[in-house]
Protein backbone atom coordinates (compact mmCIF):
# COMPACT_ATOMS: atom_id res chain seq x y z
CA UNK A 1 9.92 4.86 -46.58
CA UNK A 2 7.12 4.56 -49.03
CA UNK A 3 5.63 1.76 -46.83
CA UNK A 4 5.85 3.90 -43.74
CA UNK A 5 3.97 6.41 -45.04
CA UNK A 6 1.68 4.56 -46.42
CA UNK A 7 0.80 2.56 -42.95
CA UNK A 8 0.64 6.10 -41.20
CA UNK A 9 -2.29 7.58 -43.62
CA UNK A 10 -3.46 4.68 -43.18
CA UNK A 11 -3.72 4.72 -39.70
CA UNK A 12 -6.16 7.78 -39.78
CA UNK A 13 -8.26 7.07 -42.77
CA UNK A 14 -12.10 6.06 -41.42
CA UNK A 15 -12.29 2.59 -42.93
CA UNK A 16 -9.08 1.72 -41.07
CA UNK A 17 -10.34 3.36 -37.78
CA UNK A 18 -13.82 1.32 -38.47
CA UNK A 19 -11.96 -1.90 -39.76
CA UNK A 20 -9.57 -2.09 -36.25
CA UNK A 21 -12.66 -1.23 -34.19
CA UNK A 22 -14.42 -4.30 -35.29
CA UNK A 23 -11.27 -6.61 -35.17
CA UNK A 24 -11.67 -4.92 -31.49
CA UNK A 25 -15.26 -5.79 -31.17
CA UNK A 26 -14.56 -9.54 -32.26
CA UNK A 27 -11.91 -10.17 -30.11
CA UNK A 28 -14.02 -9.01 -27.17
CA UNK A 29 -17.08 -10.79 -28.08
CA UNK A 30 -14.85 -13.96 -28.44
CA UNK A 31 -13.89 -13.23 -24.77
CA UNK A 32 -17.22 -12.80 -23.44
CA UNK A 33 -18.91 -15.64 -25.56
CA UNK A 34 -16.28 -17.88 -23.73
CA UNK A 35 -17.68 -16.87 -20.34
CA UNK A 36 -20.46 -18.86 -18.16
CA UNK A 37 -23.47 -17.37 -17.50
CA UNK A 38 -23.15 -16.45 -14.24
CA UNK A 39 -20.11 -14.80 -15.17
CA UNK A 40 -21.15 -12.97 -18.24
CA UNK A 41 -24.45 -11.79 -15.53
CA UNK A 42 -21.81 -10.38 -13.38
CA UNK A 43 -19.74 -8.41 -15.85
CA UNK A 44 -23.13 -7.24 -17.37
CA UNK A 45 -24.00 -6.30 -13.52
CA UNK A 46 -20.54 -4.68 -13.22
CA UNK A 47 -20.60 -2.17 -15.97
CA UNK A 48 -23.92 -1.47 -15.92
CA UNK A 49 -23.38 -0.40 -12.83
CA UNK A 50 -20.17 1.45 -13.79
CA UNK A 51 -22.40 3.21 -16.69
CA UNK A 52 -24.81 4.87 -14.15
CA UNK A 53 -22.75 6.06 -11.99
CA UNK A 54 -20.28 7.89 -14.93
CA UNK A 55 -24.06 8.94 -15.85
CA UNK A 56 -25.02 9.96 -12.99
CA UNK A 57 -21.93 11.81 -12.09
CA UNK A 58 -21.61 13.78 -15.47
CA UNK A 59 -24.99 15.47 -14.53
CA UNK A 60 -23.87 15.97 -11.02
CA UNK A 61 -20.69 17.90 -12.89
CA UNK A 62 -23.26 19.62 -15.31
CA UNK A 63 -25.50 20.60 -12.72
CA UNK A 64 -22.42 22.42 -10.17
CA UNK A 65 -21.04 24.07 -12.98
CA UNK A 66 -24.09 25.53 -14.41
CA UNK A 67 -24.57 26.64 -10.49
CA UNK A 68 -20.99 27.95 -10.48
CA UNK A 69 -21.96 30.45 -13.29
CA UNK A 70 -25.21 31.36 -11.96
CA UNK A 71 -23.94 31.95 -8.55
CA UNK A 72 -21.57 34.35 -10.23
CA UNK A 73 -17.93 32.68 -9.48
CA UNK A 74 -16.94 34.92 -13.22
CA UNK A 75 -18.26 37.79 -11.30
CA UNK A 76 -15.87 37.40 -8.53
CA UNK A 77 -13.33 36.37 -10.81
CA UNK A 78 -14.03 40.64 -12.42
CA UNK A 79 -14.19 41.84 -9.15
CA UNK A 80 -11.03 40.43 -7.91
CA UNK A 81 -9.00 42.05 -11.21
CA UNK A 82 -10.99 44.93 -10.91
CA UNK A 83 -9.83 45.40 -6.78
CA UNK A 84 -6.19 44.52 -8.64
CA UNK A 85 -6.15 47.06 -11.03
CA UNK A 86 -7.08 49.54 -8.82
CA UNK A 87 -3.58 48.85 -6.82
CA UNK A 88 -1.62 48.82 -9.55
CA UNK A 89 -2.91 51.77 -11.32
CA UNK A 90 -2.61 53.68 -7.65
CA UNK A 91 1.02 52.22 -7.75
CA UNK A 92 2.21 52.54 -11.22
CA UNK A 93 0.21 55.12 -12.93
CA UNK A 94 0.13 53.15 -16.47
CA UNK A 95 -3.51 52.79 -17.37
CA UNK A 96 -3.17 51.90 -20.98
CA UNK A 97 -0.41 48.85 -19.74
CA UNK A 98 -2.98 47.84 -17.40
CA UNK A 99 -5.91 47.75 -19.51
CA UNK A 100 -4.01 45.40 -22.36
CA UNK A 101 -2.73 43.29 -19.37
CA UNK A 102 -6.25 42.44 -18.20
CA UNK A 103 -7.70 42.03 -21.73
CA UNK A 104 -4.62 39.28 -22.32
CA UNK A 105 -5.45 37.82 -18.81
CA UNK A 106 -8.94 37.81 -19.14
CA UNK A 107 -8.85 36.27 -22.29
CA UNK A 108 -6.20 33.51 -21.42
CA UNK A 109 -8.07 32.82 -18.33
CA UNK A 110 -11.08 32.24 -20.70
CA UNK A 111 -9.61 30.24 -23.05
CA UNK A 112 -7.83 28.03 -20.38
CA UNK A 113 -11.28 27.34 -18.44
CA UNK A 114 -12.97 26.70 -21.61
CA UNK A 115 -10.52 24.60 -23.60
CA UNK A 116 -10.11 22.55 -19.93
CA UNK A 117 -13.70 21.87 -19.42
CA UNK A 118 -13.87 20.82 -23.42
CA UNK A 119 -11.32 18.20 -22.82
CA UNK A 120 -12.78 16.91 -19.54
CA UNK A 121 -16.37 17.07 -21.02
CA UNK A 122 -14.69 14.75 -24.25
CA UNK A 123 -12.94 12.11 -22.37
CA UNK A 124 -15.76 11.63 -19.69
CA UNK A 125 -18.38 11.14 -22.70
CA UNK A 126 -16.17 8.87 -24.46
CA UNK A 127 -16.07 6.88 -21.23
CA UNK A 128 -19.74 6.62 -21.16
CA UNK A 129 -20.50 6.02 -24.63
CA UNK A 130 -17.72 2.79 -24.32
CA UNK A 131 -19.18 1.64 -21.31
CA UNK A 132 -22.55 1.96 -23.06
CA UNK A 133 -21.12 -0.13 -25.92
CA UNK A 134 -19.94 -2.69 -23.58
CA UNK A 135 -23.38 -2.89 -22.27
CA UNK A 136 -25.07 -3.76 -25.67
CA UNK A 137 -22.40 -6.34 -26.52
CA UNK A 138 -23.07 -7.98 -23.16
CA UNK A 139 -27.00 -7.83 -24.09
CA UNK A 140 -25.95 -9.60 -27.26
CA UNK A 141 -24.12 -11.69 -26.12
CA UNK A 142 -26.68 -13.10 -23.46
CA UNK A 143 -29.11 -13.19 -25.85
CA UNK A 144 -27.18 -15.15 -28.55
CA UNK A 145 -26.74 -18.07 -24.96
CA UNK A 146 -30.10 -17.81 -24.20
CA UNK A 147 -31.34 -18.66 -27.75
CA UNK A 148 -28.71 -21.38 -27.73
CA UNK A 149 -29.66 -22.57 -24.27
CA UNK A 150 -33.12 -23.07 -25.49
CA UNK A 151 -32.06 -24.86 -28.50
CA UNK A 152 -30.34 -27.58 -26.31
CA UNK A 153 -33.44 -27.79 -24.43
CA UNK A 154 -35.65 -28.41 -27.19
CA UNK A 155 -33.36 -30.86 -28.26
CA UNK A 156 -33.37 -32.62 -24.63
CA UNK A 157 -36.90 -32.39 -24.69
């Protein structure tokens, strides 16, 4: 049990995260070194390619929503509870009910749209920062063949 626990604080600590990323990194750089050249080009063409467009499509996302909130979508949002609470108060009566029903809504609604865009915003960073990682072990790894390529033609020569 003592073991257990100790391989599950382990788990989280940083030098463990750090430690399994590079046994991650060498692996993958022992895959890639083991590629030709033409086909380490094309997976450096590949997600370089794959990079821009997550780029290119996170400020396409950042753009529309900043134009969502200018064009006032919250401000329909208001007006559409506002248009609601006129019914229900002309139905029911109850203001006080009504007002602590929209403050919970409002604030749920809120909370929902903002944790939701957090999470999206997260995950579609994380994608481009590995992809961007991917691309600088590629560079390396070209590099490292290219200094070894002209090694073997010195050598020739």
């Amino acid at each position: 049990m003592k073991k257990y626990s100790k391989v599950t604080i382990m788990f989280f600590l940083f030098q463990e995260r750090k430690k399994r990323k590079f046994e991650k990194y060498l692996k993958e750089r022992k895959t890639l070194e083991q590629l030709s050249t033409s086909a380490l080009s094309c997976e450096y063409i590949q997600t370089k390619t794959a990079y821009e467009h997550k780029k290119n499509m996170f400020g396409i996302f950042a753009i529309s929503f900043l134009i969502s909130i200018w064009m006032g979508v919250w401000k329909e949002l208001l007006i559409l509870m506002g248009k609601a609470s006129y019914y229900f108060i002309s139905f029911y009566g109850n203001k006080g009910e009504w007002i602590r029903m929209m403050i919970y809504l409002l604030a749920m609604i809120t909370i929902v749209f903002t944790v939701f865009f957090i999470v999206i915003l997260w995950k579609y960073l994380q994608g481009i920062r590995k992809l961007y990682e991917r691309i600088l072990m590629l560079n390396e790894v070209q590099r490292k063949q290219e200094e070894k390529r002209k090694v073997e033609d010195l050598g020739v020569a």
